[in-house]
C-alpha atoms as a PDB file:
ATOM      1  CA  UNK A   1       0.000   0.000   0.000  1.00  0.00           C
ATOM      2  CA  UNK A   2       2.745   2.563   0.631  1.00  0.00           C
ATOM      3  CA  UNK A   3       4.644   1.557  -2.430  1.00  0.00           C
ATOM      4  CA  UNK A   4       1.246   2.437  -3.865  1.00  0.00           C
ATOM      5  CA  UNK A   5       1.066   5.874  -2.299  1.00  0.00           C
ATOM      6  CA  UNK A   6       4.579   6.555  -3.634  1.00  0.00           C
ATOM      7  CA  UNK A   7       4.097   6.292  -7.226  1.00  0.00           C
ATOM      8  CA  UNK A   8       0.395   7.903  -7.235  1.00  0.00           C
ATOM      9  CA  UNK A   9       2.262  11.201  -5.713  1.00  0.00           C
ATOM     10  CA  UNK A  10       5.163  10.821  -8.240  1.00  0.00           C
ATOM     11  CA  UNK A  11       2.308  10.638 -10.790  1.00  0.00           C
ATOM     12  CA  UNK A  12       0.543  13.978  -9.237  1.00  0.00           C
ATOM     13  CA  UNK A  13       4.070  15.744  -9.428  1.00  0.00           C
ATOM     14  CA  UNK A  14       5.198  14.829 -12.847  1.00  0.00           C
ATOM     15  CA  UNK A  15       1.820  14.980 -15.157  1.00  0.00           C
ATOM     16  CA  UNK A  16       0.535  17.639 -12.940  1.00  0.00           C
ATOM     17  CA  UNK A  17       3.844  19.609 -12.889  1.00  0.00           C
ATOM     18  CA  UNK A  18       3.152  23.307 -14.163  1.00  0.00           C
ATOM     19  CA  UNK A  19       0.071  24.070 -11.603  1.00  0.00           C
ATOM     20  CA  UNK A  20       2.523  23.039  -8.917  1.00  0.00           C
ATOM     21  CA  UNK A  21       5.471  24.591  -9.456  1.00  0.00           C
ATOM     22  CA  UNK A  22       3.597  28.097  -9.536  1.00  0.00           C
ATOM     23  CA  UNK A  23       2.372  27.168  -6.153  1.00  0.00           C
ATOM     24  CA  UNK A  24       5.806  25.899  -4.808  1.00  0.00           C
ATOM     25  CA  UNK A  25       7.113  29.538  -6.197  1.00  0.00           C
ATOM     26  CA  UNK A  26       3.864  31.364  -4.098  1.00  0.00           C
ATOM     27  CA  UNK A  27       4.876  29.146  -1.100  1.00  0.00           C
ATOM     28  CA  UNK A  28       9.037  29.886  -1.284  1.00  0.00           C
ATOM     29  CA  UNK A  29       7.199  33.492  -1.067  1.00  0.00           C
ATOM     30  CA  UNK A  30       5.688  33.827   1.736  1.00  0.00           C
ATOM     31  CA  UNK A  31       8.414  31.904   3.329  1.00  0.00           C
ATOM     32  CA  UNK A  32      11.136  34.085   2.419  1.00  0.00           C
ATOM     33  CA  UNK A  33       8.753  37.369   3.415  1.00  0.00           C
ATOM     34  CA  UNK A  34       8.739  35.337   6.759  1.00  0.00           C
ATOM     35  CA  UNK A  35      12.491  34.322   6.851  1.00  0.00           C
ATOM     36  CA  UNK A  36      14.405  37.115   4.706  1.00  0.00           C
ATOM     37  CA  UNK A  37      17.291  34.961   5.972  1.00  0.00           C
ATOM     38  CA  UNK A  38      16.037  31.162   4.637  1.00  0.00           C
ATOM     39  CA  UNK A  39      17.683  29.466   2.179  1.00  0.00           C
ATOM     40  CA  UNK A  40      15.393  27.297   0.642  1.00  0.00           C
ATOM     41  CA  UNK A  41      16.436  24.130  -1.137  1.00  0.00           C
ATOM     42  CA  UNK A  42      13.223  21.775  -1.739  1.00  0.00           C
ATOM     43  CA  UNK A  43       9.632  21.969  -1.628  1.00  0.00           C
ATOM     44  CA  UNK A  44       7.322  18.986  -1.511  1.00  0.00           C
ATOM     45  CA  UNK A  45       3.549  19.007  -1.929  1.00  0.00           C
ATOM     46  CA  UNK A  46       1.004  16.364  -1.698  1.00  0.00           C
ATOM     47  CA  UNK A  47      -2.549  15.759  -2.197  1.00  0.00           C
ATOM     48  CA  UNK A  48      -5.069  12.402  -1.970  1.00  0.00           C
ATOM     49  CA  UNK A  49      -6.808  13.626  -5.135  1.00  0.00           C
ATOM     50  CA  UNK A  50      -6.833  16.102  -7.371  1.00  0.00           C
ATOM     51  CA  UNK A  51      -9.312  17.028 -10.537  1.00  0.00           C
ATOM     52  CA  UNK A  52      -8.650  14.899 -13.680  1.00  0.00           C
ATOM     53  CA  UNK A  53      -8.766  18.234 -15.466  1.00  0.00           C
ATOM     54  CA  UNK A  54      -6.064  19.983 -12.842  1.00  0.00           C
ATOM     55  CA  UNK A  55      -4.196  20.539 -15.713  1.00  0.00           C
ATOM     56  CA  UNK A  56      -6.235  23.127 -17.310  1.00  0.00           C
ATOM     57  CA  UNK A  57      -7.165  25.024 -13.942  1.00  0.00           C
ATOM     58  CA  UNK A  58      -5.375  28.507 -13.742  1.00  0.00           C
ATOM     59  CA  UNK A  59      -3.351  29.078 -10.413  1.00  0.00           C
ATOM     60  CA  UNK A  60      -4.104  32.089  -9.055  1.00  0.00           C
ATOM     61  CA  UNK A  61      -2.868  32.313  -5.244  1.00  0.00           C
ATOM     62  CA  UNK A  62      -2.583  30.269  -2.143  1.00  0.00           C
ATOM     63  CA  UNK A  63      -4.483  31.374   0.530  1.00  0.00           C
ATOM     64  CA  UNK A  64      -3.174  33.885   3.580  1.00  0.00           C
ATOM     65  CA  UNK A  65      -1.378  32.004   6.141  1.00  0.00           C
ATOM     66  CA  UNK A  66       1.396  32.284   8.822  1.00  0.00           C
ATOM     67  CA  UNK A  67       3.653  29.471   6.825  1.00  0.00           C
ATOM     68  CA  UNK A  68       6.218  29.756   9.759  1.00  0.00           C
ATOM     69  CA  UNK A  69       7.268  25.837   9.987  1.00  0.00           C
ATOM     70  CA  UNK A  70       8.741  23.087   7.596  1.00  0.00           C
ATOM     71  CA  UNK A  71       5.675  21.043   6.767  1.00  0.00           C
ATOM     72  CA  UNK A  72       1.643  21.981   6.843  1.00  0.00           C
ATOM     73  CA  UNK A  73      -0.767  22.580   4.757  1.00  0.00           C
ATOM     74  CA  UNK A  74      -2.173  25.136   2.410  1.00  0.00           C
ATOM     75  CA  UNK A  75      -5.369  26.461   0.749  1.00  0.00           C
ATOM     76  CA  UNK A  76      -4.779  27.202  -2.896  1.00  0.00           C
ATOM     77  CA  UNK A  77      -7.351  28.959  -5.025  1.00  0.00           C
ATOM     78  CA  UNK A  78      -7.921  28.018  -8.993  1.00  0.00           C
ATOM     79  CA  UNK A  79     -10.108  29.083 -11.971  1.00  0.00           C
ATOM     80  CA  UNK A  80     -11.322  26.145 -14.048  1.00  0.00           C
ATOM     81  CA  UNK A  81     -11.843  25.583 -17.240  1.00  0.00           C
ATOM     82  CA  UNK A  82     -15.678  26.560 -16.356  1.00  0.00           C
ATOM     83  CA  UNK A  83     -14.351  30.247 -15.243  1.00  0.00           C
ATOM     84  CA  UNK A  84     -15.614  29.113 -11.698  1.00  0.00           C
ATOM     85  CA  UNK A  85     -13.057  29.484  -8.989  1.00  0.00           C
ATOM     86  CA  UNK A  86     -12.103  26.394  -6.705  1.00  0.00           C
ATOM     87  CA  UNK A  87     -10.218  25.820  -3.632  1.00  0.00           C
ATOM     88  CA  UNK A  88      -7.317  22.889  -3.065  1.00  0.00           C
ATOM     89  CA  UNK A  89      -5.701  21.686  -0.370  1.00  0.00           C
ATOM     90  CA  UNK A  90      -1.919  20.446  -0.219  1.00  0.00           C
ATOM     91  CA  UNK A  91       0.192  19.471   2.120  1.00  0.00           C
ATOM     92  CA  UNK A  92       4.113  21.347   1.916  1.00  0.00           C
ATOM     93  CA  UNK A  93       7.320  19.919   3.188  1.00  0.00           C
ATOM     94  CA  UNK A  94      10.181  22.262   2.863  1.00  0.00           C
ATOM     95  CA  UNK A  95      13.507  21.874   3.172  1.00  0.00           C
ATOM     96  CA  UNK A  96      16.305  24.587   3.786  1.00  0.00           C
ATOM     97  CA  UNK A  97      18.307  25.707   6.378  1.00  0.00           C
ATOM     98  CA  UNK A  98      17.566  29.083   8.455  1.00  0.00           C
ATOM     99  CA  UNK A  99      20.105  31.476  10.386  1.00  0.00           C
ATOM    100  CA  UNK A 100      18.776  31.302  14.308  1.00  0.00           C
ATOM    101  CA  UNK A 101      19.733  33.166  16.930  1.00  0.00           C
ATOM    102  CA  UNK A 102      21.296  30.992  20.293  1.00  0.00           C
ATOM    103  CA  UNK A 103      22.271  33.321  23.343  1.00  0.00           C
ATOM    104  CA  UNK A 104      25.985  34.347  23.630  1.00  0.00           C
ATOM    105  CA  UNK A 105      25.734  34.414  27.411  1.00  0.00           C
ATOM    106  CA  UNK A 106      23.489  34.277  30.368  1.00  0.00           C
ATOM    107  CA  UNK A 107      20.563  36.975  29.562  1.00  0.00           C
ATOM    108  CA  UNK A 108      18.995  38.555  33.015  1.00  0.00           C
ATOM    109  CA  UNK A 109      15.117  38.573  33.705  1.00  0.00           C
ATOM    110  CA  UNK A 110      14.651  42.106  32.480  1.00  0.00           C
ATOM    111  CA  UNK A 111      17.654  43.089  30.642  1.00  0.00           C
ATOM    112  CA  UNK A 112      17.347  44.383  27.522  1.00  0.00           C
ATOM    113  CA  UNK A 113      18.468  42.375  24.416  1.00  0.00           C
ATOM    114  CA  UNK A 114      21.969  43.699  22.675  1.00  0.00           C
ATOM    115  CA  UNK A 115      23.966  42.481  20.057  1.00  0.00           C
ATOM    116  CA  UNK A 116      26.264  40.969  21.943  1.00  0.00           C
ATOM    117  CA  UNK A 117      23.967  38.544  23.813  1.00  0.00           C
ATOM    118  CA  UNK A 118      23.405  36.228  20.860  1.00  0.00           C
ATOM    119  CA  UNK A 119      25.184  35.040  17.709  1.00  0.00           C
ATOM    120  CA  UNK A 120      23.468  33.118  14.360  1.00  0.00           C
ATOM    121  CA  UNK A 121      24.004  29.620  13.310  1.00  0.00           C
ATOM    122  CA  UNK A 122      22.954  27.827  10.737  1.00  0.00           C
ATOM    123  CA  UNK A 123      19.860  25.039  11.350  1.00  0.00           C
ATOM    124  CA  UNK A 124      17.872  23.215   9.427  1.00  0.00           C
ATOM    125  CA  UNK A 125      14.605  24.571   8.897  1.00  0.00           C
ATOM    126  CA  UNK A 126      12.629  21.245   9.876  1.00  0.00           C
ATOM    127  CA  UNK A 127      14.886  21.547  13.174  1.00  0.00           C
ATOM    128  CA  UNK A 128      13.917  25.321  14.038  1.00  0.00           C
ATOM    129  CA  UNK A 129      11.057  25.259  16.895  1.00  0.00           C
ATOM    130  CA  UNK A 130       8.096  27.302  16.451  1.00  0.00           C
ATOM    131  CA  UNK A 131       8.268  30.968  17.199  1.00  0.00           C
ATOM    132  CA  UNK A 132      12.203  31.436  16.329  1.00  0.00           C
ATOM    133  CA  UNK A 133      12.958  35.058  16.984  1.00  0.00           C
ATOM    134  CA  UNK A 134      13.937  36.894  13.614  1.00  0.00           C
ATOM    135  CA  UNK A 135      17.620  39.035  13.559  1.00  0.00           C
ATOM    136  CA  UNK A 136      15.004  41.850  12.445  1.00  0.00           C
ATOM    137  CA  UNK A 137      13.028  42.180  15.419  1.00  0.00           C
ATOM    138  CA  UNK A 138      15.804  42.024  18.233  1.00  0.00           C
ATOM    139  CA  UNK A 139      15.258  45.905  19.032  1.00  0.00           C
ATOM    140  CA  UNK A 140      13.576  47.034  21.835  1.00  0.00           C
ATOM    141  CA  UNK A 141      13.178  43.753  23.555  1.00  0.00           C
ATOM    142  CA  UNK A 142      13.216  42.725  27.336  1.00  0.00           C
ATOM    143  CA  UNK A 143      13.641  39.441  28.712  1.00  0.00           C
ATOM    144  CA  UNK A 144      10.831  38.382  30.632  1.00  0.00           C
ATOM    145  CA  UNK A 145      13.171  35.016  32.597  1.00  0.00           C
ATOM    146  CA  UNK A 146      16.453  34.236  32.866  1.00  0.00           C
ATOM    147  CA  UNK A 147      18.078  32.862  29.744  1.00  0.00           C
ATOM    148  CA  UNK A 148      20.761  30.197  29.758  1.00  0.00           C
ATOM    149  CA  UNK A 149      23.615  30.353  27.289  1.00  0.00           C
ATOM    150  CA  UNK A 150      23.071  28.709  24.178  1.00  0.00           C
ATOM    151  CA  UNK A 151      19.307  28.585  24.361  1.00  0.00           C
ATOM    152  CA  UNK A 152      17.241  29.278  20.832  1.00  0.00           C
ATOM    153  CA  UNK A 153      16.241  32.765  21.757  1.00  0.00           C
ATOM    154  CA  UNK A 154      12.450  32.835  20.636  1.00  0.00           C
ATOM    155  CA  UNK A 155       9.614  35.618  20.540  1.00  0.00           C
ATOM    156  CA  UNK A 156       8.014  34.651  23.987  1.00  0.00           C
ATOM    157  CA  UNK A 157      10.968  34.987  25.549  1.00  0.00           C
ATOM    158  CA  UNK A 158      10.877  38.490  25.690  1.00  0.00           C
ATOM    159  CA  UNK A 159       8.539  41.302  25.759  1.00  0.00           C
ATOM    160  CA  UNK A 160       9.040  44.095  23.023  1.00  0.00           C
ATOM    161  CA  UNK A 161       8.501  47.979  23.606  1.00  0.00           C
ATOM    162  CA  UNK A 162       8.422  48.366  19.626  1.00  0.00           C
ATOM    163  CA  UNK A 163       4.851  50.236  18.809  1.00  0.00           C
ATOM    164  CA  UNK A 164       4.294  47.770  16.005  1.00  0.00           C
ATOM    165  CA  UNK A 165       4.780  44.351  16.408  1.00  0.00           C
ATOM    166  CA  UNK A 166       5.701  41.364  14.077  1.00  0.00           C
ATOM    167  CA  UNK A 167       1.913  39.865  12.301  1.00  0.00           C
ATOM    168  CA  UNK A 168      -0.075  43.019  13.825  1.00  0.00           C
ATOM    169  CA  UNK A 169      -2.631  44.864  11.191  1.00  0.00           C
ATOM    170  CA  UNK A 170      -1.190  48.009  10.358  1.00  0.00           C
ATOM    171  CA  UNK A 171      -2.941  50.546   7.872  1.00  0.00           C
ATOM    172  CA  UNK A 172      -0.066  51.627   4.923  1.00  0.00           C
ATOM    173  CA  UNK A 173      -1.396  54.888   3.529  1.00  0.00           C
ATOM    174  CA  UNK A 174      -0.362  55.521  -0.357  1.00  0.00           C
ATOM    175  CA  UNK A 175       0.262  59.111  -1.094  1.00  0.00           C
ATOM    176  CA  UNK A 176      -0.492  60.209  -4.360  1.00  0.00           C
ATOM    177  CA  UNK A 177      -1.181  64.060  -5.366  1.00  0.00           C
ATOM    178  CA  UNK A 178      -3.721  65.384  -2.553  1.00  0.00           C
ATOM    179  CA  UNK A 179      -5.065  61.751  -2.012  1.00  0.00           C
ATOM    180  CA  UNK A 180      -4.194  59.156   0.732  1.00  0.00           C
ATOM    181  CA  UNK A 181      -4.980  55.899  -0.427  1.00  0.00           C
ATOM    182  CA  UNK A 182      -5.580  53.354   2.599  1.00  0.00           C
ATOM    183  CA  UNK A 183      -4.479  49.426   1.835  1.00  0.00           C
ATOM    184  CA  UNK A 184      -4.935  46.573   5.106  1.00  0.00           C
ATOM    185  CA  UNK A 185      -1.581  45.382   5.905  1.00  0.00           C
ATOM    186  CA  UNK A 186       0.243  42.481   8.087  1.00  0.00           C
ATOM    187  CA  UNK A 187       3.381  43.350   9.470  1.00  0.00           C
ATOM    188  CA  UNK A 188       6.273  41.485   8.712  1.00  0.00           C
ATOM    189  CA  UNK A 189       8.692  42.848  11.544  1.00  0.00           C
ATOM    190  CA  UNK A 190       8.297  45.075  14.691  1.00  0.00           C
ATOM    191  CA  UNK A 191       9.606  48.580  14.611  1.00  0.00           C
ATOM    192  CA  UNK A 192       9.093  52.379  16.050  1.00  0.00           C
ATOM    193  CA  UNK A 193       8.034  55.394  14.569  1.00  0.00           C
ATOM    194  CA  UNK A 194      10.488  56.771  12.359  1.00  0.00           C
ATOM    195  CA  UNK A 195      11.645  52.982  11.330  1.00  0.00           C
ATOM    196  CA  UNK A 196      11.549  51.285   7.694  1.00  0.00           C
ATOM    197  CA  UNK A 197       9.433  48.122   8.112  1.00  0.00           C
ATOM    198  CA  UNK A 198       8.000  45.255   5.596  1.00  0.00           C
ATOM    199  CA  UNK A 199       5.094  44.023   5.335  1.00  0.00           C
ATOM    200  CA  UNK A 200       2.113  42.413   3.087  1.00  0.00           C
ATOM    201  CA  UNK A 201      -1.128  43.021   1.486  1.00  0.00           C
ATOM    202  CA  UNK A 202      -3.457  40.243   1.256  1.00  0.00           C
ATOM    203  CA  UNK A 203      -2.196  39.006  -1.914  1.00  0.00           C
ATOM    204  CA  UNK A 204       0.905  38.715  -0.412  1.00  0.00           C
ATOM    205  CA  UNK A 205       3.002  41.617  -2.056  1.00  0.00           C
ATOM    206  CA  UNK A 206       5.471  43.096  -0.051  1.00  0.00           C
ATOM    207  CA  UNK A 207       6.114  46.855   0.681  1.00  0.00           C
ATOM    208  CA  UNK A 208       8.157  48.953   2.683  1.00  0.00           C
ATOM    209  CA  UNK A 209       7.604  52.383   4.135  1.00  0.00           C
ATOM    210  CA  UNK A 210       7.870  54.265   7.603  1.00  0.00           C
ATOM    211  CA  UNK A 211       6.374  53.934  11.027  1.00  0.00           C
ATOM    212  CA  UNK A 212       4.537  57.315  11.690  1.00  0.00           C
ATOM    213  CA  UNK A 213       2.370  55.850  14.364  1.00  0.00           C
ATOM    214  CA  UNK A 214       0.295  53.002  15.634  1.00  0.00           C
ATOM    215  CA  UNK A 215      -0.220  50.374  13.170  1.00  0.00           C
ATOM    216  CA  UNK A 216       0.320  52.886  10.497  1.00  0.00           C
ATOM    217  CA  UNK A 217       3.175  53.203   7.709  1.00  0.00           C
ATOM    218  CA  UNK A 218       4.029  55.350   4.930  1.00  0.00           C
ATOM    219  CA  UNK A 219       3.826  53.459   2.215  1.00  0.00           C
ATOM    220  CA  UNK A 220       7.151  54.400   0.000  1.00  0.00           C
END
């Protein structure tokens, strides 16, 4: 029965091939927007079925999600050849390794977070626990225990005092002439007024701008 299971997803993969590489490309996206450090080297999806027609469907996007681990699953969303749109589910594996951050030295219970309390190493991605803190968002941040040396620093480990913090909804306002266009964003990182920060609309584009107050960016 497994051998079974291994050539049906072979099968999927190779006569099914175009529809999934654009969705391996969407998924190395969000990824990377979530890792800017990750260097991906294999994605892996699988399904139990899939249309007999799934060749002809147009890929249009995978569904918003936090994508912050090796393996899961994903929602992504089709036309068909009937100009209806349809939803799919996958599961991903990816492989890759990820720059981490591991504590340099003892870190107090609240003492602020500096440079030289933690160094990067290199890990592979399906090794990194949930919640890894990102080299990006190491300002502003206070340590709510005592951490030992070499311990994978992660978020809730400390408590920030950034105004915007990493996956909040922020507002990015687009500028152009007299008119201030409004646009729903996620945050990709924290930051402070006056600070350049990423982060994405709901079709997952990524834009920068500047902090100019709570939950709201310039968009530049």
């Amino acid at each position: 029965m497994k051998n079974l299971f291994f050539i049906f997803i072979i099968f999927i993969s190779l006569s099914k091939g175009a529809n999934l590489e654009e969705i391996k490309l969407a998924l190395a996206k969000e990824i990377t927007n979530n890792f800017p450090k990750i260097i991906i080297t294999q994605i892996d999806l699988r399904s139990t079925s899939l249309p007999k027609d799934f060749n002809q469907y147009q890929f249009l996007r995978i569904a918003n999600g936090r994508f912050e681990q090796s393996q899961g699953f994903l929602r992504a969303e089709f036309n068909t050849p009937q100009n209806m749109q349809k939803n799919l589910f996958f599961r991903y594996f990816v492989q890759g390794n990820l720059q981490i951050l591991k504590s340099e030295r003892a870190i107090k219970r609240g003492q602020k977070l500096s440079p030289l309390d933690y160094r990067s190493v290199s890990l592979d991605f399906d090794k990194v626990p949930p919640n890894t803190l990102n080299i990006e968002d190491t300002n502003n941040l206070i340590a709510k225990n005592n951490i030992n040396k070499n311990t994978i620093l992660k978020e809730n480990m400390f408590k920030t005092l950034a105004l915007i913090r990493r996956n909040d909804p922020i507002i990015g306002i687009l500028r152009d002439g007299n008119i201030d266009v409004s646009i729903e964003l996620t945050a990709l990182q924290s930051a402070n007024i006056g600070d350049r920060i990423r982060a994405k609309n709901k079709e997952g584009k990524v834009m920068q701008g500047i902090v100019v107050g709570k939950n709201r960016m310039i968009i530049q």
